[in-house]
Each structure stands twice: as structure tokens, then as C-alpha cells.
Protein backbone atom coordinates (compact mmCIF):
# COMPACT_ATOMS: atom_id res chain seq x y z
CA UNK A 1 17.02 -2.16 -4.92
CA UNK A 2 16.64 -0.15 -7.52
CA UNK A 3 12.92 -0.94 -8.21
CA UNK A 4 10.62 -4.25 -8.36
CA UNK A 5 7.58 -5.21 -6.24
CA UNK A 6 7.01 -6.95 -2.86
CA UNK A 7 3.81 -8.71 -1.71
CA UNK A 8 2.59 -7.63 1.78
CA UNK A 9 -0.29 -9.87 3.11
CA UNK A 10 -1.57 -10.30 -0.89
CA UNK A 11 -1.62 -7.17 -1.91
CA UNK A 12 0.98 -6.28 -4.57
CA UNK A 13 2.99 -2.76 -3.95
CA UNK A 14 5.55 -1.60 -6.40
CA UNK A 15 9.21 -0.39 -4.61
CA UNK A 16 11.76 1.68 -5.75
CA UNK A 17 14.38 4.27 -3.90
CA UNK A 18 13.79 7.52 -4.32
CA UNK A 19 17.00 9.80 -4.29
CA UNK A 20 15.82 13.03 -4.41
CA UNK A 21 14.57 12.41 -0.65
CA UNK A 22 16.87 9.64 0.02
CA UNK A 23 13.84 7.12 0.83
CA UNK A 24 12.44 3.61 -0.36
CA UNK A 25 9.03 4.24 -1.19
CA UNK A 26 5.99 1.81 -1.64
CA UNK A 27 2.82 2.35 -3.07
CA UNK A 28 0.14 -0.63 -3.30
CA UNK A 29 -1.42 -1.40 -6.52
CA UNK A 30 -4.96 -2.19 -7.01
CA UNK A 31 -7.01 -0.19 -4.10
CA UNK A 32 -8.96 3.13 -3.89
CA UNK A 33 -7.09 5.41 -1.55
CA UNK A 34 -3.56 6.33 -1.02
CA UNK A 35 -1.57 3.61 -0.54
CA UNK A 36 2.13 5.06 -0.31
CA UNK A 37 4.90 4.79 2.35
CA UNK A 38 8.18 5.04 3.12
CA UNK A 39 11.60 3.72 4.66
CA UNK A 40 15.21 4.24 4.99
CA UNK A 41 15.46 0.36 4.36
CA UNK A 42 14.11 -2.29 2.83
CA UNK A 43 13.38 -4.59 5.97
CA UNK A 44 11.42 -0.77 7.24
CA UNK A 45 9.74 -0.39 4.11
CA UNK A 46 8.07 -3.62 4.44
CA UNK A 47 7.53 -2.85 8.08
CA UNK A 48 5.85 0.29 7.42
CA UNK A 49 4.08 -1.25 3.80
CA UNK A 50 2.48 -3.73 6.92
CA UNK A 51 1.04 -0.42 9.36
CA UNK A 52 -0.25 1.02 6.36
CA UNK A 53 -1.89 -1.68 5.07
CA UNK A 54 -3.45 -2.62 8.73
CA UNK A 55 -4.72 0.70 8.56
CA UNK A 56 -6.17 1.07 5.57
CA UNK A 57 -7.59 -2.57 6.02
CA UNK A 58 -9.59 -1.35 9.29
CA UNK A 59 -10.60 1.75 8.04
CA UNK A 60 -12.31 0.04 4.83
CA UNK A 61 -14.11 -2.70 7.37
CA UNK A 62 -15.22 0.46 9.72
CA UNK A 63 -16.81 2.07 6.61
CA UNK A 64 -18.05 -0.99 4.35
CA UNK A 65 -15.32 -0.32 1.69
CA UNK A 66 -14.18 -3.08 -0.30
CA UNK A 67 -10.58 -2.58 0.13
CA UNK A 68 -9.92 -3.67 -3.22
CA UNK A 69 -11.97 -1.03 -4.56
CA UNK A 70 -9.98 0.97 -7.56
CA UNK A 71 -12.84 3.86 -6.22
CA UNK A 72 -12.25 5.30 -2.82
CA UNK A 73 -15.59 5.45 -1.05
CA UNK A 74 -17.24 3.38 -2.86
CA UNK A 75 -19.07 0.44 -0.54
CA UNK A 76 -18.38 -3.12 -2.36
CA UNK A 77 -17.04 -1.66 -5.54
CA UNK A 78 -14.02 -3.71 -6.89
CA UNK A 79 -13.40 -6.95 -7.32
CA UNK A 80 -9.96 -9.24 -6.52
């Protein structure tokens, strides 16, 4: 894969391999907040796309953040 997009749970994340640390790296589109990770493989990448996500998803309902928010921090901010 040299670069494209994969859906995890409805949110979009954009995919390509990085050589220079000879990784697949994700990064998910549309939310305040880093959003990156990274895999040896594609079946880990969307593994590891999943944890983040989960995390990022319970840290946003802990602290009233719409995760959807293009503003980290910012309480119901965003839209879909």
C-alpha cells in the first residue's frame, strides 16, 4: 500500500508507508488532537488505528469533548 484511506469505526484516517522509518502510518482526519499511529503491517495498523481511536474516544467522553471537534479542548465544538 502505497497510500489511500481506511475507515475505522466511521472515522476516516489517511494510510501510507513511511520508508524512512520503515512503518505504515495512520493519522485520522477530521478531530482535534493527535490522531497518528503506526504498524509494521497493514492488518496492525488497523489494529493499532482501533486502540487509538478507543482512546481518544474515552478521553473526549471523560472531558465533554466532541470528538469530532477540528479544536482540541474545545467542549461540543465540531460538528459530523
Amino acid at each position: 500500500m502505497a497510500g489511500g484511506e481506511m475507515d475505522i469505526d466511521g472515522f476516516k484516517a489517511t494510510v501510507a508507508f513511511d520508508p524512512e522509518i520503515g512503518l505504515f502510518r495512520g493519522e485520522f482526519l477530521g478531530i482535534g488532537g493527535g490522531g497518528d499511529f503506526y504498524a509494521a503491517s497493514e492488518e496492525e495498523l488497523e489494529r493499532e488505528g482501533r486502540l487509538s481511536l478507543r482512546t481518544y474516544l474515552e478521553l473526549c467522553a471523560e472531558n465533554g469533548i466532541d470528538p469530532r471537534s477540528r479544536e482540541p479542548g474545545t467542549p461540543g465544538a465540531g460538528g459530523t
